[in-house]
N, C-alpha and C. Protein backbone atom coordinates (compact mmCIF):
# COMPACT_ATOMS: atom_id res chain seq x y z
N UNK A 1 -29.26 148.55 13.77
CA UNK A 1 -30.61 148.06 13.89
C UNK A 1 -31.52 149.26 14.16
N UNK A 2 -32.72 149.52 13.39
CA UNK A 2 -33.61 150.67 13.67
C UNK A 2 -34.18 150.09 14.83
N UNK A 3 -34.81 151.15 15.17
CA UNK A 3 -36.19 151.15 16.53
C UNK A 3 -37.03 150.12 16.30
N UNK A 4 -37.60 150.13 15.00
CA UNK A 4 -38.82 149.35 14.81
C UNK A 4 -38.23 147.78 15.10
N UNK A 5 -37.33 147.38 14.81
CA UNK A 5 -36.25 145.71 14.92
C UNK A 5 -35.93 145.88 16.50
N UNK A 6 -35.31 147.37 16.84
CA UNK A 6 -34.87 146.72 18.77
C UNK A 6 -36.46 146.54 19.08
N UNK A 7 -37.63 147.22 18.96
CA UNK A 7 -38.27 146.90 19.82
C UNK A 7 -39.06 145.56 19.48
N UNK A 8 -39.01 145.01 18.31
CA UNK A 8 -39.61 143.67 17.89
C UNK A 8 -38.75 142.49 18.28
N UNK A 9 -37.58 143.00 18.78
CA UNK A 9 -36.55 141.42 19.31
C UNK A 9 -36.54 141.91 21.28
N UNK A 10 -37.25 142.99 21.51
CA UNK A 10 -36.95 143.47 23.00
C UNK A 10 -38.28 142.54 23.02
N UNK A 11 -39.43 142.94 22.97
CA UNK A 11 -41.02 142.17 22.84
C UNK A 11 -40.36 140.93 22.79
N UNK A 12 -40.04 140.46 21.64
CA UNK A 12 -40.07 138.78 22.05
C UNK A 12 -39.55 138.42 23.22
N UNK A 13 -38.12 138.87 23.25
CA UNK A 13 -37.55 138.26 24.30
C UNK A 13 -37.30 138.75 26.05
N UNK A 14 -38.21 139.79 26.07
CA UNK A 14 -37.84 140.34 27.37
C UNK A 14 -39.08 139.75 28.26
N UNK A 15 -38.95 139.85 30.00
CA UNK A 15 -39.48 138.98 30.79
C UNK A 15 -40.96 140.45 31.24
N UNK A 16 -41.47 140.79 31.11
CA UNK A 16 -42.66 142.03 31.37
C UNK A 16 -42.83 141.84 32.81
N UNK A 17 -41.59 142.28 33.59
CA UNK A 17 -41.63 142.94 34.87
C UNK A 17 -42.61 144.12 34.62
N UNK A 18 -42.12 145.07 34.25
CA UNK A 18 -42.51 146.00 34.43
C UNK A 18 -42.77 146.01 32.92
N UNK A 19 -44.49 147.55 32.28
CA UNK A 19 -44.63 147.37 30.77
C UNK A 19 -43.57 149.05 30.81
N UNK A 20 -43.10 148.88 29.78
CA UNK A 20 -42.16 150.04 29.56
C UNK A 20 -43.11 151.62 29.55
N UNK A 21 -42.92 152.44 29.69
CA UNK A 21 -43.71 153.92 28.93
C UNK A 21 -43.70 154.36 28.16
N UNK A 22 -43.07 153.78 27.24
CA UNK A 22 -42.68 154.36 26.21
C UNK A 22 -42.21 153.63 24.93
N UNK A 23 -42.31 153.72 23.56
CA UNK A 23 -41.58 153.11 22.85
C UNK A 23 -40.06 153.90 22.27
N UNK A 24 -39.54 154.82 23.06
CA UNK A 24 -38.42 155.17 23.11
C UNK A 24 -36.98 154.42 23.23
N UNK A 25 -36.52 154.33 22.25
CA UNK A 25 -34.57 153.54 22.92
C UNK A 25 -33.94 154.83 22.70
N UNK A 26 -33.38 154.99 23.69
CA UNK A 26 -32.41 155.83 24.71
C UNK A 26 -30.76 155.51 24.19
N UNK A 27 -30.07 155.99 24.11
CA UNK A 27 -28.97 155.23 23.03
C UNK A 27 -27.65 156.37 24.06
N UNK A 28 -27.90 157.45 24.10
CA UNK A 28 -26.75 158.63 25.33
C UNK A 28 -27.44 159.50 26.08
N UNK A 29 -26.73 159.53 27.19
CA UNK A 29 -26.90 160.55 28.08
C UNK A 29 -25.52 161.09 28.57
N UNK A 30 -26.42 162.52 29.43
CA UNK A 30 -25.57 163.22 29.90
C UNK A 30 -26.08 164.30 30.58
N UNK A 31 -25.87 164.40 32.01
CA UNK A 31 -26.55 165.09 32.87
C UNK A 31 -28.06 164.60 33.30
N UNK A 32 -28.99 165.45 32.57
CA UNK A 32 -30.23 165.46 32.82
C UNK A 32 -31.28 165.09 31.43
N UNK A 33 -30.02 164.72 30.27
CA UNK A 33 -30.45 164.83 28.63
C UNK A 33 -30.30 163.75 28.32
N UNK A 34 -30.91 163.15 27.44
CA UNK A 34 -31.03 161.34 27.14
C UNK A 34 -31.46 162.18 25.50
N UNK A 35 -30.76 160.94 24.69
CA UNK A 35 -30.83 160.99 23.44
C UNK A 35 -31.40 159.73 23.10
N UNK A 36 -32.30 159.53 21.83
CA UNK A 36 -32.68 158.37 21.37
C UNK A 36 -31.97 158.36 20.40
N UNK A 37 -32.29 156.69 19.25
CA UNK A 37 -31.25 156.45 18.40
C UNK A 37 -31.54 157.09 17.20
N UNK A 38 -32.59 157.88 17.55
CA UNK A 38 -32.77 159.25 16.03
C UNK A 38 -31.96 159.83 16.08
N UNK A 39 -31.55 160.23 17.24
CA UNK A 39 -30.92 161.74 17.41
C UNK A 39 -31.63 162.86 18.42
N UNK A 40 -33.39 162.34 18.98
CA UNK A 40 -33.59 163.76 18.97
C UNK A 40 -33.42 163.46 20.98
N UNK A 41 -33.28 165.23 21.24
CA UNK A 41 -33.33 165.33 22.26
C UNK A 41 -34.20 165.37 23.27
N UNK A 42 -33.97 164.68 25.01
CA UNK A 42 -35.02 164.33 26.02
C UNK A 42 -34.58 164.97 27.20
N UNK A 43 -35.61 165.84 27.92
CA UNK A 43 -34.88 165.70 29.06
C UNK A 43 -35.33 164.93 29.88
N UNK A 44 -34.73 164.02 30.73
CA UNK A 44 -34.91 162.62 31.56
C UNK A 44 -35.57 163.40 32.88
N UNK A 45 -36.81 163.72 32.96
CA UNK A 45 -37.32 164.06 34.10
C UNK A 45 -38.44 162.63 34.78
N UNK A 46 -38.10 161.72 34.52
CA UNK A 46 -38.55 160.52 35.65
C UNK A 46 -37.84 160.06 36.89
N UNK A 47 -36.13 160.73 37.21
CA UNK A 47 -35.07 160.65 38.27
C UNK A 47 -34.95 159.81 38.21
N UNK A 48 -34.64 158.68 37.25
CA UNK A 48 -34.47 157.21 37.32
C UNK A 48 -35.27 156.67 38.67
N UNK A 49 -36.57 156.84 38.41
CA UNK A 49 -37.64 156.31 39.58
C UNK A 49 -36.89 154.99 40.20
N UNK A 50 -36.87 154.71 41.32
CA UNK A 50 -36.31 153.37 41.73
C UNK A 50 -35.17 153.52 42.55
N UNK A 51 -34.30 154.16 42.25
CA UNK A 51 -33.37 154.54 42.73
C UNK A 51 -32.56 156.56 42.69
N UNK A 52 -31.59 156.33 42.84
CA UNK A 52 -31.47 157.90 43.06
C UNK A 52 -31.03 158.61 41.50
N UNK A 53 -31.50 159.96 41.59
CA UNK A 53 -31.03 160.51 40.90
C UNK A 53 -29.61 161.27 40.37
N UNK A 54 -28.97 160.72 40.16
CA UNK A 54 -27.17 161.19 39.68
C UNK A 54 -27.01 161.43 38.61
N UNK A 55 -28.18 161.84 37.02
CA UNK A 55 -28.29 162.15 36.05
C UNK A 55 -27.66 160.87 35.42
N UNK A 56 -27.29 161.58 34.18
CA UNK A 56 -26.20 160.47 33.08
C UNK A 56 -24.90 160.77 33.21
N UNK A 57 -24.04 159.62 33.33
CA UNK A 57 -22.54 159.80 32.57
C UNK A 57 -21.95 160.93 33.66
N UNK A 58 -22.48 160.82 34.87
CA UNK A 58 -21.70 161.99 36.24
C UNK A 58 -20.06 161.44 36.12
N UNK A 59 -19.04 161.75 35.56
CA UNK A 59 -17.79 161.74 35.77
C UNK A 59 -17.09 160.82 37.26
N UNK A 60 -17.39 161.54 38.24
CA UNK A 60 -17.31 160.61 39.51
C UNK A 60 -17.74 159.45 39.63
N UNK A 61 -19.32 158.99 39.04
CA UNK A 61 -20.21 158.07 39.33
C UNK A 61 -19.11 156.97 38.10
N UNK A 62 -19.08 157.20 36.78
CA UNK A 62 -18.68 156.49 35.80
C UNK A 62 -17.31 155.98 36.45
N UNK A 63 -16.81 157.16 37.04
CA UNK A 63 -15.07 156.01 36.89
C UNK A 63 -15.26 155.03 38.73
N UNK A 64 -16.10 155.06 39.63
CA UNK A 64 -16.68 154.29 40.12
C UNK A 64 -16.70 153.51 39.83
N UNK A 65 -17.62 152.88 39.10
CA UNK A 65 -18.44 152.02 38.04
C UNK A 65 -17.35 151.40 37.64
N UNK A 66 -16.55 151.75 36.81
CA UNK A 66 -15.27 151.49 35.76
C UNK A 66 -14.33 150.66 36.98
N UNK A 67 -14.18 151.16 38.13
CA UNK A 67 -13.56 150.31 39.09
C UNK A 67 -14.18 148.77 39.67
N UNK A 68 -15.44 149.30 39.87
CA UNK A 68 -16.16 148.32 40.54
C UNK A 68 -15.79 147.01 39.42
N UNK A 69 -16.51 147.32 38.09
CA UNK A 69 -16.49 146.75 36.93
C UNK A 69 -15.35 145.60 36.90
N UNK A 70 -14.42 146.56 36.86
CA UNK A 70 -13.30 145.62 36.80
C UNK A 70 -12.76 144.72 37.91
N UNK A 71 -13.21 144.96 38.86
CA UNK A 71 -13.31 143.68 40.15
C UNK A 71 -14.08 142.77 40.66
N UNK A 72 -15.25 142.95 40.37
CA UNK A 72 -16.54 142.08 40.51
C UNK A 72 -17.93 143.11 39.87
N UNK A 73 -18.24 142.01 38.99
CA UNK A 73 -19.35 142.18 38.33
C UNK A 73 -20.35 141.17 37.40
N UNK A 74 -21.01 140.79 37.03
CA UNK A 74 -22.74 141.45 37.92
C UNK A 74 -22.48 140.59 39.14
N UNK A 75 -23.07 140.48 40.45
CA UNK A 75 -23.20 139.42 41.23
C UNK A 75 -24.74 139.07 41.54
N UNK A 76 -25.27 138.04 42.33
CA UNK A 76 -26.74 138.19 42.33
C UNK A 76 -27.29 139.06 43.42
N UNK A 77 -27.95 139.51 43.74
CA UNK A 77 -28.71 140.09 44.63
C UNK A 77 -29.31 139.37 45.52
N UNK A 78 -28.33 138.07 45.75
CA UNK A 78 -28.49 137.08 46.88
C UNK A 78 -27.60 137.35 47.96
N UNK A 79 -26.76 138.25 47.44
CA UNK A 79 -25.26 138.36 48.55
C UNK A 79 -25.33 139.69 48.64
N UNK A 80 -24.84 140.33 49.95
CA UNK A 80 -23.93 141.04 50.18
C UNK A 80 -23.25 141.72 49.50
């Protein structure tokens, strides 16, 4: 699916918490570098505002994740 289709089915169906900055889709990262689904290269200097900065794809952070994943996941943000 090109850009122009994700972002015409993201618009319909997404809830506008927040309006995005960008009409960028982000497709890999790694470190501090985010790629879109062109190809071209970004460096991700917003620190994932919101929460902390641990870049992309941190080795430690991923196989975390990969654990958590596989024992409970998503839950609501009603619990604990």
């Amino acid at each position: 699916m090109d850009t122009k289709r994700y972002l015409e089915v993201i618009q319909k169906h997404l809830v506008e918490t927040y309006s995005p900055l960008s009409d960028r889709i982000f497709s890999y990262g790694k470190g501090a570098i985010v790629w879109d689904k062109e190809g071209r290269m970004y460096i991700d200097m917003l620190a994932n505002y919101g929460s902390q900065n641990a870049g992309h794809c941190h080795p430690e952070i991923v196989s975390v994740l990969k654990d958590q994943l596989s024992r409970l996941w998503p839950i609501s943000n009603n619990f604990y």
